[in-house]
N, C-alpha and C. Protein backbone atom coordinates (compact mmCIF):
# COMPACT_ATOMS: atom_id res chain seq x y z
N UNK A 1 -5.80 -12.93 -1.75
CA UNK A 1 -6.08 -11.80 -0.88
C UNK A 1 -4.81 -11.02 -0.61
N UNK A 2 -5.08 -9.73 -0.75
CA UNK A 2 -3.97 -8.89 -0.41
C UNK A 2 -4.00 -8.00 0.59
N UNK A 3 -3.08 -7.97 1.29
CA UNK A 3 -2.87 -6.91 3.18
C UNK A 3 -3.55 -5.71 2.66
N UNK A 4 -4.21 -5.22 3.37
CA UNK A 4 -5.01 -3.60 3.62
C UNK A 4 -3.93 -2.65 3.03
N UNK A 5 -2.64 -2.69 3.32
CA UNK A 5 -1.42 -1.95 2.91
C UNK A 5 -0.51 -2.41 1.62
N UNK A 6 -1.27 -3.32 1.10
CA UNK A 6 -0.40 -4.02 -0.41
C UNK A 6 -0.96 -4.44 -1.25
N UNK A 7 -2.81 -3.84 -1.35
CA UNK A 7 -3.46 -4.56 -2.48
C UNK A 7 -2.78 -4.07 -3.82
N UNK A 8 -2.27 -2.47 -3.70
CA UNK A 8 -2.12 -1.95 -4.87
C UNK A 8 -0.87 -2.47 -5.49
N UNK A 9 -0.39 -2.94 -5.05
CA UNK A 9 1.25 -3.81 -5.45
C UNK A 9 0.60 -5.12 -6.12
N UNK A 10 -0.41 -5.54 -6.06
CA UNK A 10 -0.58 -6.99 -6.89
C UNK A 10 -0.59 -6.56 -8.51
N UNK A 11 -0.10 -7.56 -9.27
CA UNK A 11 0.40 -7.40 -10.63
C UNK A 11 -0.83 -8.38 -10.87
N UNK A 12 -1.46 -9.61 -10.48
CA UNK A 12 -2.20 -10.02 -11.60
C UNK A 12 -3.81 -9.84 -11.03
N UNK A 13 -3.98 -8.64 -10.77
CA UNK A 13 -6.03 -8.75 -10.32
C UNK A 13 -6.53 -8.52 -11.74
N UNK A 14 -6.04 -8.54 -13.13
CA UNK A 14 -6.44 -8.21 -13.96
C UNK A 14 -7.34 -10.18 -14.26
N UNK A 15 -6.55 -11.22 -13.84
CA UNK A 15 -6.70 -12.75 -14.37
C UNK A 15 -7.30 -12.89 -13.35
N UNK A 16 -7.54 -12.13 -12.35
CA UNK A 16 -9.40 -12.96 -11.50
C UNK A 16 -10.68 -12.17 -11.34
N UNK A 17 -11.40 -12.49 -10.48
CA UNK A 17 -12.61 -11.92 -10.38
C UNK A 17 -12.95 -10.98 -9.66
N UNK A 18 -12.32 -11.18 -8.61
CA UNK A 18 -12.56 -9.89 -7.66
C UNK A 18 -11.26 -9.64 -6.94
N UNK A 19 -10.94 -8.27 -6.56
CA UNK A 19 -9.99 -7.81 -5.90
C UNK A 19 -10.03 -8.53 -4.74
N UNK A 20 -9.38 -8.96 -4.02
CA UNK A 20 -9.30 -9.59 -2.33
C UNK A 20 -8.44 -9.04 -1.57
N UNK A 21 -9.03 -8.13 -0.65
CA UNK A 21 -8.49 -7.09 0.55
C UNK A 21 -8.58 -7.62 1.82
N UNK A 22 -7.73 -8.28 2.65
CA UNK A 22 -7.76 -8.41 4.26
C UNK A 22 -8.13 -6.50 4.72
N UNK A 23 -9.16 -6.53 4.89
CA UNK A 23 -9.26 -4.82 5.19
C UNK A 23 -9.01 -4.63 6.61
N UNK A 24 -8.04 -4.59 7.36
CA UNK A 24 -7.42 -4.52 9.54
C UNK A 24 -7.00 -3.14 9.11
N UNK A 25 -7.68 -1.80 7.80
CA UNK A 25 -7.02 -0.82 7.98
C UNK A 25 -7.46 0.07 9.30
N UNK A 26 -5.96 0.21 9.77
CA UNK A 26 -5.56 1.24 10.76
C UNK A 26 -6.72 2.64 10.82
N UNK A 27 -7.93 2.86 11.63
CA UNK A 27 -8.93 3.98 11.71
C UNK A 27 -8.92 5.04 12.65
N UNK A 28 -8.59 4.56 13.72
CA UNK A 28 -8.35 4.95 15.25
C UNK A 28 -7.61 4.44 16.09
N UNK A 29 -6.96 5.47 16.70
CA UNK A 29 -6.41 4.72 18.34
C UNK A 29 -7.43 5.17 19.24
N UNK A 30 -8.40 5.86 19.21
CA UNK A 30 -9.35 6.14 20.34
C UNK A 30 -9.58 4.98 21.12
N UNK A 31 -9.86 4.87 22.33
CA UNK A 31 -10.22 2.92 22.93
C UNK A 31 -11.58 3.07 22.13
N UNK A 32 -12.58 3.69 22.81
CA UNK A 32 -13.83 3.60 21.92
C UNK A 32 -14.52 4.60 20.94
N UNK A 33 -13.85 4.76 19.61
CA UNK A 33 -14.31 5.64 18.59
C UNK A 33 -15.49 6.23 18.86
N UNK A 34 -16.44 6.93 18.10
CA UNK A 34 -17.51 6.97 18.12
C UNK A 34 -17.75 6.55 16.56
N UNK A 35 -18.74 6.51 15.91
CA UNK A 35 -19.32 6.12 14.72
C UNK A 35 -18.80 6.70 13.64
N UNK A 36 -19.42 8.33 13.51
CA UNK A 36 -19.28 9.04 12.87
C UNK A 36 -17.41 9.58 12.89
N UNK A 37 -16.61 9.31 13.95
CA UNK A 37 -15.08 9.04 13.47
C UNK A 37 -14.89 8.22 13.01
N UNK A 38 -15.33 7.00 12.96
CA UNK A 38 -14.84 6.10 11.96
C UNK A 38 -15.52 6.29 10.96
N UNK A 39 -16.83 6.35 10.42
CA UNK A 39 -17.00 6.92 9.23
C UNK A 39 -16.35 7.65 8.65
N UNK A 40 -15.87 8.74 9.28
CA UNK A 40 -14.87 9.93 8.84
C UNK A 40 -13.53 9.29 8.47
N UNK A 41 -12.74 8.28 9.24
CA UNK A 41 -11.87 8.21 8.68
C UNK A 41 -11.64 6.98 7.90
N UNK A 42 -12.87 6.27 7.34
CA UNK A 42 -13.13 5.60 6.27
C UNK A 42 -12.97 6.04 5.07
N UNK A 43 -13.56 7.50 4.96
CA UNK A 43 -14.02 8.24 3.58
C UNK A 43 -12.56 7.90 2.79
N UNK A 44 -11.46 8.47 3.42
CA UNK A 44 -10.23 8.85 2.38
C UNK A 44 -10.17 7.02 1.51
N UNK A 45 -10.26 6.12 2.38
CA UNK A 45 -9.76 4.53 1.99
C UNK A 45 -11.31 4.42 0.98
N UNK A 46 -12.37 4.53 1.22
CA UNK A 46 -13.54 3.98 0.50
C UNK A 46 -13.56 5.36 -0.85
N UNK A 47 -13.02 6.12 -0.78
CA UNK A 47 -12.25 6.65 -1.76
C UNK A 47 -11.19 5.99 -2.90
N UNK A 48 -10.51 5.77 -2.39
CA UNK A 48 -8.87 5.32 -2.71
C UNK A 48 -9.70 3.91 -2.96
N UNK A 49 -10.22 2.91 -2.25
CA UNK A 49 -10.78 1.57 -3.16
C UNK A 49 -11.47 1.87 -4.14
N UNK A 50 -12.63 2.78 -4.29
CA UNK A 50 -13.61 2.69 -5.31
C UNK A 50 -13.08 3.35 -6.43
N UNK A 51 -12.10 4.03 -6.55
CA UNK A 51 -11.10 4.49 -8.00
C UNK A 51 -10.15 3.33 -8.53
N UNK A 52 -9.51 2.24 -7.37
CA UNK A 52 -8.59 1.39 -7.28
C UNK A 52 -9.96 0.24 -8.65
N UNK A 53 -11.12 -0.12 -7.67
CA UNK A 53 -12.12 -0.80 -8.24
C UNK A 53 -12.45 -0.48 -9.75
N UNK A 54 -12.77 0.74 -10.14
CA UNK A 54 -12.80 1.19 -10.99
C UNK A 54 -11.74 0.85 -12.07
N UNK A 55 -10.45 1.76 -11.58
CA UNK A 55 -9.28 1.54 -12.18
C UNK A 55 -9.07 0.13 -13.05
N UNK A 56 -9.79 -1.21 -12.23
CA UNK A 56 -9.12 -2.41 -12.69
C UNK A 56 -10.54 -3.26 -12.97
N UNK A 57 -11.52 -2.32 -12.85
CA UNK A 57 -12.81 -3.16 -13.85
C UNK A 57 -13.27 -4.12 -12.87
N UNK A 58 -12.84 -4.28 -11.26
CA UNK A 58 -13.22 -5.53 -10.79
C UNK A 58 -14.07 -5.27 -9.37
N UNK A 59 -14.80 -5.66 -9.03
CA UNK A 59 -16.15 -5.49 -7.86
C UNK A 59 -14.17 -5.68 -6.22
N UNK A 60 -14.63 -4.89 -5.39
CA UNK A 60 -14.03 -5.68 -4.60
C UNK A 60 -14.34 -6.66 -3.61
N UNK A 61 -13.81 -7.50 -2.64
CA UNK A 61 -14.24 -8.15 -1.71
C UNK A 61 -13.14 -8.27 -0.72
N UNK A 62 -13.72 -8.06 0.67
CA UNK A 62 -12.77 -7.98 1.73
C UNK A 62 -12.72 -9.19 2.39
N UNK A 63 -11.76 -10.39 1.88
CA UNK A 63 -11.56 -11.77 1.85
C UNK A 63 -11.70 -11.82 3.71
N UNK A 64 -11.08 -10.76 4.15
CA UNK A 64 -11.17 -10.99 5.81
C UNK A 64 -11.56 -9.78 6.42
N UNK A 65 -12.21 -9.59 7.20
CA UNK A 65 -12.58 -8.19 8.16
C UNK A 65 -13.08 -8.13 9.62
N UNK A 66 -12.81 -8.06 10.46
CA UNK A 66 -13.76 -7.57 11.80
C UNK A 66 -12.61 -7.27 12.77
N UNK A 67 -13.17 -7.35 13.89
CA UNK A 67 -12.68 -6.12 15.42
C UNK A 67 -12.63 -7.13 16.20
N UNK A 68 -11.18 -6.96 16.85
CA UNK A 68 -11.61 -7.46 18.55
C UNK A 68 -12.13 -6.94 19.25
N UNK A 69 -12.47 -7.59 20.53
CA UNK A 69 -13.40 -6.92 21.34
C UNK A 69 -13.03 -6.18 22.36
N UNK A 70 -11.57 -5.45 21.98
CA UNK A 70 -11.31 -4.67 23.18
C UNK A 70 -11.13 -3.30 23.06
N UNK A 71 -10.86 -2.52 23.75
CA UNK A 71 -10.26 -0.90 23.76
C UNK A 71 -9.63 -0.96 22.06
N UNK A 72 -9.84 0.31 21.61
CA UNK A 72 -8.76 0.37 20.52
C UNK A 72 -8.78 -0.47 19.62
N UNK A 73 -10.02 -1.32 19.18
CA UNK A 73 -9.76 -2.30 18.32
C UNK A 73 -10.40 -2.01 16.83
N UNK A 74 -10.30 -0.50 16.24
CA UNK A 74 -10.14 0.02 15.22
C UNK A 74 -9.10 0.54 14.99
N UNK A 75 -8.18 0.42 15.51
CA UNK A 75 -6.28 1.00 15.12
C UNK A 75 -5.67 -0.38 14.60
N UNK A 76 -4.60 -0.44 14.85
CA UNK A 76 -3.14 -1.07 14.92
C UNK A 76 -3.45 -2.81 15.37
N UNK A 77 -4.36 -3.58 14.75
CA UNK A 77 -4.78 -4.69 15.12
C UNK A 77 -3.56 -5.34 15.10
N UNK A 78 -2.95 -5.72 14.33
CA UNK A 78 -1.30 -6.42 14.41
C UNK A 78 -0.68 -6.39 15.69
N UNK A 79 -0.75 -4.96 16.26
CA UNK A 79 -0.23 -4.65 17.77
C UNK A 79 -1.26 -5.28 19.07
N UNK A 80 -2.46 -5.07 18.72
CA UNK A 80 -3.55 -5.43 19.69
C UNK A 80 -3.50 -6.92 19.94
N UNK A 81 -3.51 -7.74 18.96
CA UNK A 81 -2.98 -9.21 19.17
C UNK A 81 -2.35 -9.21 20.15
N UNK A 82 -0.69 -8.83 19.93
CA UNK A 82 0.63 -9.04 20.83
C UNK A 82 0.21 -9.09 22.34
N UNK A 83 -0.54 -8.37 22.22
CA UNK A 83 -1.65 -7.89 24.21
C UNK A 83 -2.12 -8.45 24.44
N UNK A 84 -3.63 -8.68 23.55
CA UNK A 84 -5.18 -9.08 23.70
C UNK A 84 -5.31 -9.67 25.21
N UNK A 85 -4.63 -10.08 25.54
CA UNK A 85 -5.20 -10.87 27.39
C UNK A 85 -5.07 -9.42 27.83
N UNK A 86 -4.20 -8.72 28.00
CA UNK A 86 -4.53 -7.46 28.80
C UNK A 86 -4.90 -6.78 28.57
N UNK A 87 -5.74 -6.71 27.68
CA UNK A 87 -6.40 -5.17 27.14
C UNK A 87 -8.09 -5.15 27.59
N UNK A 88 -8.64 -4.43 28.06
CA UNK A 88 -10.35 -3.99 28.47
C UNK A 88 -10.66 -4.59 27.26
N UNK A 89 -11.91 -5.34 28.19
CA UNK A 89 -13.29 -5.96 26.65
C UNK A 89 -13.72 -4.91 26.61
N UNK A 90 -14.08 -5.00 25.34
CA UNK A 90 -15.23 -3.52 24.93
C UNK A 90 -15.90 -3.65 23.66
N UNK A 91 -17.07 -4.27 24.49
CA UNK A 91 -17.66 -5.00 23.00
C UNK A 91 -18.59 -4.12 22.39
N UNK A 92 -18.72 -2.87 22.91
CA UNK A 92 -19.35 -1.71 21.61
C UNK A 92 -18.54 -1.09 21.12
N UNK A 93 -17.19 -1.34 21.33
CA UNK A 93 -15.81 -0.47 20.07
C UNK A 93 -16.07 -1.27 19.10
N UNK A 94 -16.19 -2.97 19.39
CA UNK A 94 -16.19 -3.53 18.30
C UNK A 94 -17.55 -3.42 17.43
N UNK A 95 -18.56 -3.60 18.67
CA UNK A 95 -19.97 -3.13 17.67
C UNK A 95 -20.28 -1.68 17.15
N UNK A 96 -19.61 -0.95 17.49
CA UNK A 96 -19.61 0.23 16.49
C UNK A 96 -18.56 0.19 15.50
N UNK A 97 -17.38 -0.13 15.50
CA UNK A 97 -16.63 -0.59 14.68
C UNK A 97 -16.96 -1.66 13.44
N UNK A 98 -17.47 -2.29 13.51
CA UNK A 98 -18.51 -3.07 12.46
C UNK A 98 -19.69 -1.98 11.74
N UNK A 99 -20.69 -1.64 12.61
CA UNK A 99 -21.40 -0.99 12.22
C UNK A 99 -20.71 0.28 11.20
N UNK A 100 -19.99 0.72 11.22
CA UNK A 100 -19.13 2.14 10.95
C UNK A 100 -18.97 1.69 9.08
N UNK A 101 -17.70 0.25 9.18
CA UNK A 101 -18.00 -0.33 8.11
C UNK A 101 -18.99 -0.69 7.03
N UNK A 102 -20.31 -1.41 7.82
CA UNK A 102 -20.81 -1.64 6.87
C UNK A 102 -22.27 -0.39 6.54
N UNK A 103 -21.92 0.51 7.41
CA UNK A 103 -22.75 1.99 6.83
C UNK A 103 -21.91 2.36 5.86
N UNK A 104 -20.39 2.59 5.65
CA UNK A 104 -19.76 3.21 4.80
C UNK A 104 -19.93 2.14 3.22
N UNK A 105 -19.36 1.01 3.59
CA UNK A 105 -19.61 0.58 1.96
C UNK A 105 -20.78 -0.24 1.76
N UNK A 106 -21.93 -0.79 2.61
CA UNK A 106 -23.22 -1.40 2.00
C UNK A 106 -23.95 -0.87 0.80
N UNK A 107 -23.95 -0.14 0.15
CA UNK A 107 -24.36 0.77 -0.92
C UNK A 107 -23.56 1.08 -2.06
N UNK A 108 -22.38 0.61 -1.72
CA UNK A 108 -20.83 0.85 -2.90
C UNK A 108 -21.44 -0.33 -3.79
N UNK A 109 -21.96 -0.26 -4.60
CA UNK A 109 -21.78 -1.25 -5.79
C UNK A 109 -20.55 -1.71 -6.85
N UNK A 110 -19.59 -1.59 -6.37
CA UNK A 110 -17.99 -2.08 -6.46
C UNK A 110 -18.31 -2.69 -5.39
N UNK A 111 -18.59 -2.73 -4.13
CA UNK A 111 -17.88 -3.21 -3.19
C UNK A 111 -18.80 -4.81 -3.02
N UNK A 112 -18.19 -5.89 -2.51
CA UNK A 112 -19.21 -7.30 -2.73
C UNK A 112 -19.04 -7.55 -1.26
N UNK A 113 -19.19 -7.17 -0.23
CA UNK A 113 -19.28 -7.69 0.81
C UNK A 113 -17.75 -8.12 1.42
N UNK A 114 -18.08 -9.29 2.36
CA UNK A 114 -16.75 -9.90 2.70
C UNK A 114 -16.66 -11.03 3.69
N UNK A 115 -15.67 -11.77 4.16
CA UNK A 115 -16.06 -12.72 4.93
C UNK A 115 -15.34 -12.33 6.30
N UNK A 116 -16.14 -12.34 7.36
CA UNK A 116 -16.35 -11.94 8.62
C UNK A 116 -15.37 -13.02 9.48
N UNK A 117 -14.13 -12.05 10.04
CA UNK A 117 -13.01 -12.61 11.17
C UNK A 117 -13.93 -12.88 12.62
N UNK A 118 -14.01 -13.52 13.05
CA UNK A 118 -14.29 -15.08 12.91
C UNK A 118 -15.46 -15.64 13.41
N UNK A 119 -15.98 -16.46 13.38
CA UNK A 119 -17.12 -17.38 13.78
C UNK A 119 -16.47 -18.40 13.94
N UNK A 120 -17.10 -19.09 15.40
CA UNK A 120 -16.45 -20.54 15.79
C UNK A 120 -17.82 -21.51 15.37
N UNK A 121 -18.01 -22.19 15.11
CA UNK A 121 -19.19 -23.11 15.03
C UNK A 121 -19.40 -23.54 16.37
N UNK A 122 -20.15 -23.74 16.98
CA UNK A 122 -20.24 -24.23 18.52
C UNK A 122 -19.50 -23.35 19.53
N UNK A 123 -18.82 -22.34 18.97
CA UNK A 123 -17.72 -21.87 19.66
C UNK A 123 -16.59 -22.93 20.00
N UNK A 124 -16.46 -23.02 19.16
CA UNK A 124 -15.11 -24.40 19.55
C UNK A 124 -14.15 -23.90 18.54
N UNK A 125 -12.80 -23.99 18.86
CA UNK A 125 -11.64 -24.11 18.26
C UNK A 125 -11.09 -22.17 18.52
N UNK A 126 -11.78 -21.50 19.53
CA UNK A 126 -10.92 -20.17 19.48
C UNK A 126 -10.04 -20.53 20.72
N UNK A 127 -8.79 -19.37 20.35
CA UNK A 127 -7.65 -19.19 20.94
C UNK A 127 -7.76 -19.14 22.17
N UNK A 128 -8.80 -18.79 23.12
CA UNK A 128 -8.79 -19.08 24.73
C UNK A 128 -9.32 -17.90 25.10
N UNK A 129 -9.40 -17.69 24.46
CA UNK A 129 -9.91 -15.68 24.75
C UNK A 129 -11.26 -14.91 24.20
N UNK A 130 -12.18 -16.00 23.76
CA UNK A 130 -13.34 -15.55 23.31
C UNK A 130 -14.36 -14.19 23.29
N UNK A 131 -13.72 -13.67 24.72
CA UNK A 131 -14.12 -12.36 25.59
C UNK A 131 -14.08 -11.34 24.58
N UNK A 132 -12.35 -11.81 24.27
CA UNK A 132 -11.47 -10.48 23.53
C UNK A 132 -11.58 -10.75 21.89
N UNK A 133 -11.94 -12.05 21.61
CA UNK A 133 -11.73 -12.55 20.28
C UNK A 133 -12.42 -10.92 19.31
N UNK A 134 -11.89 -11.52 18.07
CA UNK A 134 -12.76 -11.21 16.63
C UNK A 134 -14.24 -11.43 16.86
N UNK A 135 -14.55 -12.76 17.12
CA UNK A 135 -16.04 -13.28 17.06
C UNK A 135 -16.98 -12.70 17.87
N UNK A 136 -17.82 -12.12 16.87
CA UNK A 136 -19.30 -11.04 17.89
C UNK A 136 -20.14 -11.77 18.20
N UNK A 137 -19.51 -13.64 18.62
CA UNK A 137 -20.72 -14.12 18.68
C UNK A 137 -21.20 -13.69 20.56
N UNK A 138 -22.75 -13.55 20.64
CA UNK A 138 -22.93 -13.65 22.05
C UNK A 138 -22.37 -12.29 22.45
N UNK A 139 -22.20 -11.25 21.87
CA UNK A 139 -21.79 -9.94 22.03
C UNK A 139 -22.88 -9.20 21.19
N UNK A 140 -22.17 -7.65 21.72
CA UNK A 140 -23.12 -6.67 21.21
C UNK A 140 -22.75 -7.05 19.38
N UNK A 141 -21.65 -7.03 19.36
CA UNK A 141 -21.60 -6.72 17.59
C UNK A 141 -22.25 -7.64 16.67
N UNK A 142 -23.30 -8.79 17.38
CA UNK A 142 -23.81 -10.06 16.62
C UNK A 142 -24.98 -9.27 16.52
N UNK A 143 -25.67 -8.18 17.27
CA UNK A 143 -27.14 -7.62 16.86
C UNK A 143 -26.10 -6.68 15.44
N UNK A 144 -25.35 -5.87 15.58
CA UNK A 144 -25.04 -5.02 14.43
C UNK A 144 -25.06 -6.41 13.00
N UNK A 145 -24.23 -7.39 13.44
CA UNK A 145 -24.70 -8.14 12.03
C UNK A 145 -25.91 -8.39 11.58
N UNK A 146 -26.98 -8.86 12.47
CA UNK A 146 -27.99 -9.09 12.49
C UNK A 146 -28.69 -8.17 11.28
N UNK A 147 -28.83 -6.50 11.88
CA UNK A 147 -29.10 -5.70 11.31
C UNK A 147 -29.30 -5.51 9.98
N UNK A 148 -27.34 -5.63 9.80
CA UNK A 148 -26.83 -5.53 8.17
C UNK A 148 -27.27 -6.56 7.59
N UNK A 149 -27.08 -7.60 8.11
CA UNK A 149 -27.31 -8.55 7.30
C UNK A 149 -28.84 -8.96 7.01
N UNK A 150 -29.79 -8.26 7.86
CA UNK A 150 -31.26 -8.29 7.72
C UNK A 150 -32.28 -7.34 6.64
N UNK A 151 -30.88 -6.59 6.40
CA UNK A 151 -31.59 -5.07 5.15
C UNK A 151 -31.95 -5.98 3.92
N UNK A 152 -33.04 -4.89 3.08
CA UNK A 152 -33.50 -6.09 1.90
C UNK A 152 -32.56 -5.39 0.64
């Protein structure tokens, strides 16, 4: 898997199967986007992958992806960490923030899906902060999976 900002620097995606993107790209600093801005500022990147895809013959897959659950958690996730205890829950940035995603590439046939930042099994083993976590479990953004993941 390669950082949102360094897939294009890998020298060997030609000797595997699928491209592997941690996709935490930077969309918004708004606290709570609306949809159609993050759609909007998807286009240029779901651009720039599906020529990248093309370019190298290989489906992609976004080895890691999702939102915390607070203000702003479609920008600068690297930075949002450093905080996360002090920052507003806001668990429809993150459920529109999901949703935004998988309206933009569910239909990309390059694109193969991806595996979802994070699920606890039982909820056991997160960092102490479940509120603010990645995980939409027991939040709004678990109906947006629901959804996507319910289309035929």
């Amino acid at each position: 898997s390669a950082n949102w900002d360094d897939y294009d620097n890998i020298p060997f995606w030609d000797i595997l199967d699928y491209i592997g993107i941690s996709a935490y790209f930077p969309l918004s600093d708004s606290r709570e986007p609306s949809r159609m801005e993050l759609v909007k500022a998807w286009q240029p990147v779901r651009k720039q992958l599906r020529k990248y895809a093309h370019k190298h013959e290989k489906p992609i897959l976004f080895t890691e992806f999702g939102y915390l659950s607070v203000e702003g958690c479609a920008g600068k996730t690297w930075e949002l960490e450093k905080k996360v205890r002090q920052l507003p829950i806001n668990e429809k940035a993150q459920a529109i923030a999901l949703g935004a995603l998988f309206e933009v590439f569910w239909e990309e046939a390059w694109w193969q899906g991806g595996f979802l930042w994070k699920w606890f099994p039982e909820m056991k083993g997160h960092e102490g902060y479940p509120e603010r976590d990645y995980t939409p479990q027991g939040k709004i953004a678990q109906s947006t999976l629901t959804y996507w993941y319910g289309q035929e």
